[in-house]
Protein backbone atom coordinates (compact mmCIF):
# COMPACT_ATOMS: atom_id res chain seq x y z
CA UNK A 1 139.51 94.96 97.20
CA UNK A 2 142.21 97.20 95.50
CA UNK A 3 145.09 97.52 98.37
CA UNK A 4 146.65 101.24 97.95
CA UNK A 5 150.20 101.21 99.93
CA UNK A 6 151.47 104.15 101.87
CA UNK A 7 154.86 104.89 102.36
CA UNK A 8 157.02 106.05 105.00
CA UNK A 9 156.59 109.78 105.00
CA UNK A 10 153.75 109.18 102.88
CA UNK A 11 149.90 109.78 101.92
CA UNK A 12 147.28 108.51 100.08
CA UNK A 13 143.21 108.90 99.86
CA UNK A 14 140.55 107.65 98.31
CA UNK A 15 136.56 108.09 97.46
CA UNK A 16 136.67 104.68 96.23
CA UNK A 17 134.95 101.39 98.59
CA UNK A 18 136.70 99.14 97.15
CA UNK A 19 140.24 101.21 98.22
CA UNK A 20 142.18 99.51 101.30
CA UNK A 21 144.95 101.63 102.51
CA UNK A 22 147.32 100.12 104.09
CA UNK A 23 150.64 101.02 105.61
CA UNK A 24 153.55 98.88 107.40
CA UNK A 25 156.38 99.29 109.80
CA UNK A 26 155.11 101.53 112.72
CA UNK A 27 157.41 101.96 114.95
CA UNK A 28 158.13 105.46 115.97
CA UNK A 29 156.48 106.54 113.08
CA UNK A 30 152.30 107.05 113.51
CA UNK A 31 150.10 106.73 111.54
CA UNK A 32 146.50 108.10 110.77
CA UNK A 33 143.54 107.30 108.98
CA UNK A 34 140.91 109.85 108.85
CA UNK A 35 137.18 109.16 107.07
CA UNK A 36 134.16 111.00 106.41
CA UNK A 37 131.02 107.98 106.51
CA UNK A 38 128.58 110.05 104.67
CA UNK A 39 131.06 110.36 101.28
CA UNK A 40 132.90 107.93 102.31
CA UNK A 41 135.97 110.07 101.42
CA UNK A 42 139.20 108.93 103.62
CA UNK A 43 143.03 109.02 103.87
CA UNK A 44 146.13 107.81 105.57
CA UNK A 45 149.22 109.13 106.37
CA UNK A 46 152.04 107.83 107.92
CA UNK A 47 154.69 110.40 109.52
CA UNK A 48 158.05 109.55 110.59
CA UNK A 49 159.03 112.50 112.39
CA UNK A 50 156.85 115.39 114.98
CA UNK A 51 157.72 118.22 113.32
CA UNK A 52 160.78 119.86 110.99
CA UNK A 53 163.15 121.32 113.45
CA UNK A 54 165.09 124.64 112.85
CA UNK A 55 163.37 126.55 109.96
CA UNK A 56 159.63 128.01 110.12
CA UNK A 57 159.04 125.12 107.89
CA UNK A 58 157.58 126.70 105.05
CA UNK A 59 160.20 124.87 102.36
CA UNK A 60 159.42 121.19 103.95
CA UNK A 61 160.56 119.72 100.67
CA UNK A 62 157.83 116.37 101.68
CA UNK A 63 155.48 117.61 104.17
CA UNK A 64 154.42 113.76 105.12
CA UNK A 65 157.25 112.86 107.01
CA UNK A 66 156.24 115.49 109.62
CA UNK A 67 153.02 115.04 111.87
CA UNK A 68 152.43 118.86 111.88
CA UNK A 69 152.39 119.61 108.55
CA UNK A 70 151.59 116.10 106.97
CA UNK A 71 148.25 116.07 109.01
CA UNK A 72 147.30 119.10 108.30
CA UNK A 73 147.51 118.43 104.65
CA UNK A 74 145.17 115.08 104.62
CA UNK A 75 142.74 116.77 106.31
CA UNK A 76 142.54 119.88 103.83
CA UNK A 77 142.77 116.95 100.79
CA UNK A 78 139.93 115.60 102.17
CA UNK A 79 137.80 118.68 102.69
CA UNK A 80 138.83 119.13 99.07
CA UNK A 81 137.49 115.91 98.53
CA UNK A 82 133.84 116.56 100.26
CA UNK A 83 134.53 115.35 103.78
CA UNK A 84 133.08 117.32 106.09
CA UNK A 85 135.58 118.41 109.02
CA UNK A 86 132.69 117.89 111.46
CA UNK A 87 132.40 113.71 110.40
CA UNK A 88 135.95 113.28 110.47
CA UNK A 89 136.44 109.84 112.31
CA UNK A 90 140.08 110.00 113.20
CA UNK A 91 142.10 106.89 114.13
CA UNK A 92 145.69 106.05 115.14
CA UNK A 93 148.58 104.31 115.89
CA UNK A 94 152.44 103.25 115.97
CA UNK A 95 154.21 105.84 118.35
CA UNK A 96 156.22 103.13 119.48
CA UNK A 97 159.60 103.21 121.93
CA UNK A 98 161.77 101.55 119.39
CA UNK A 99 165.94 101.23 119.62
CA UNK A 100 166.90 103.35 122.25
CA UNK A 101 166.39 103.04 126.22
CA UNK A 102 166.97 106.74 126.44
CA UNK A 103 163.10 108.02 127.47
CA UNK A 104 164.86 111.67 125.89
CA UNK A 105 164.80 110.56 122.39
CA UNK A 106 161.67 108.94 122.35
CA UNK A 107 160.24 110.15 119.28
CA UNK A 108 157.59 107.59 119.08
CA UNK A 109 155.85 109.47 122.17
CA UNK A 110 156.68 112.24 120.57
CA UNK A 111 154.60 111.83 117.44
CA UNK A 112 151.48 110.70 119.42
CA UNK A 113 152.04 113.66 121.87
CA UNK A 114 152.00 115.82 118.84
CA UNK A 115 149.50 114.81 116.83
CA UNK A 116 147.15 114.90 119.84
CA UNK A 117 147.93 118.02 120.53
CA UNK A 118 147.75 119.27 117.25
CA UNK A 119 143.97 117.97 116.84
CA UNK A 120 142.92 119.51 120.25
CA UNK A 121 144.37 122.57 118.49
CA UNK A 122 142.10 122.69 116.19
CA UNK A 123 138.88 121.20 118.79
CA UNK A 124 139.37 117.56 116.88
CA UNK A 125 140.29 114.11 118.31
CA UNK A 126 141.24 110.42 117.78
CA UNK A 127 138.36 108.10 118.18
CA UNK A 128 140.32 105.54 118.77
CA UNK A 129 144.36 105.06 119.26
CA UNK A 130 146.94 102.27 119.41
CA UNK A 131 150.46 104.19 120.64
CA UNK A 132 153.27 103.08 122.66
CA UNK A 133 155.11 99.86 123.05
CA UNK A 134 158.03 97.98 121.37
CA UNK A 135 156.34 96.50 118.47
CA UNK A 136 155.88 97.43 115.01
CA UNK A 137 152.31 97.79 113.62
CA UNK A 138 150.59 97.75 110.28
CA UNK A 139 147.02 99.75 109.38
CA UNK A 140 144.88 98.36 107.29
CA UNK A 141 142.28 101.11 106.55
CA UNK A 142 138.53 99.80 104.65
CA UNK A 143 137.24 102.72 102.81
CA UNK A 144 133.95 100.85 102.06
CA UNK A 145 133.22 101.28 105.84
CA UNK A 146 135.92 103.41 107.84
CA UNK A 147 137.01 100.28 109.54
CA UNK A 148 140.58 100.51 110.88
CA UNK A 149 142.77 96.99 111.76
CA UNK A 150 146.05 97.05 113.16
CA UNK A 151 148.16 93.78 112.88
CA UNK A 152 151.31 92.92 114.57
CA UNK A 153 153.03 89.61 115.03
CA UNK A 154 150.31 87.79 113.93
CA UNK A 155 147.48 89.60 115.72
CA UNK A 156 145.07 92.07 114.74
CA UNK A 157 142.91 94.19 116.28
CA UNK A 158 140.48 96.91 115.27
CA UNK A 159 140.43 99.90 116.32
């Protein structure tokens, strides 16, 4: 397996099976890994932030670090790519509550609001999520088979 790490405010795809994405440290931040299982074309991104606040957001200098332009780009990548919108198989997580008790400036439900919203937008949705809590996360994303697997503290799970 060739491991492919993603950044904060980052993405990456690949056509390749032998390709595992992975990113670390979601907290706030969410992450999502979208894959096509006919080409076998996928991506991950990992956004720090909903959305660029006071400008119409047309001069986002790294359009990654926001869910609602960073998500829109992997998916167009990947059409690009030969996905097929239609067999997109979109998973998620992170949205955390992390270092503040202050429900106001939650920004980790504010990324998974956003992204969800922003796929029902456009009549898509997550086939599977991981959001919310206090504890940071890490994807691992298979592009040999679409398989997703969080791990945290020693854990993992698949989505």
């Amino acid at each position: 397996m060739n491991r492919i790490n993603v950044s904060i405010s980052d993405m990456k795809y690949s056509t390749k099976s032998e390709d595992v994405l992975v990113t670390h440290s979601l907290g706030s931040c969410v992450g999502l890994a979208a894959y096509d299982p006919q080409t076998r074309v996928g991506g991950l991104i990992h956004c720090l932030l909903p959305q660029l606040r006071g400008n119409s957001g047309k001069d986002v200098q790294n359009p990654y670090m926001y869910v609602t332009s960073g998500v829109p780009v992997l998916i167009r990548t990947l059409l690009t790519k030969g996905a097929k919108r239609n067999r997109l198989i979109l998973k998620a997580a992170g949205g955390g509550h992390m270092m503040t008790s202050n429900r106001l400036f939650d920004v980790g439900k504010q990324n998974s609001d956003i992204l969800r919203r922003l796929l029902a937008h456009n009549h898509m949705s997550l086939k599977a999520e991981d959001f919310g809590g206090t504890l940071p996360r890490t994807i691992y994303f298979y592009l040999d088979t679409g398989r997703v697997v969080v791990k945290s503290l020693g854990k993992e799970w698949e989505l």
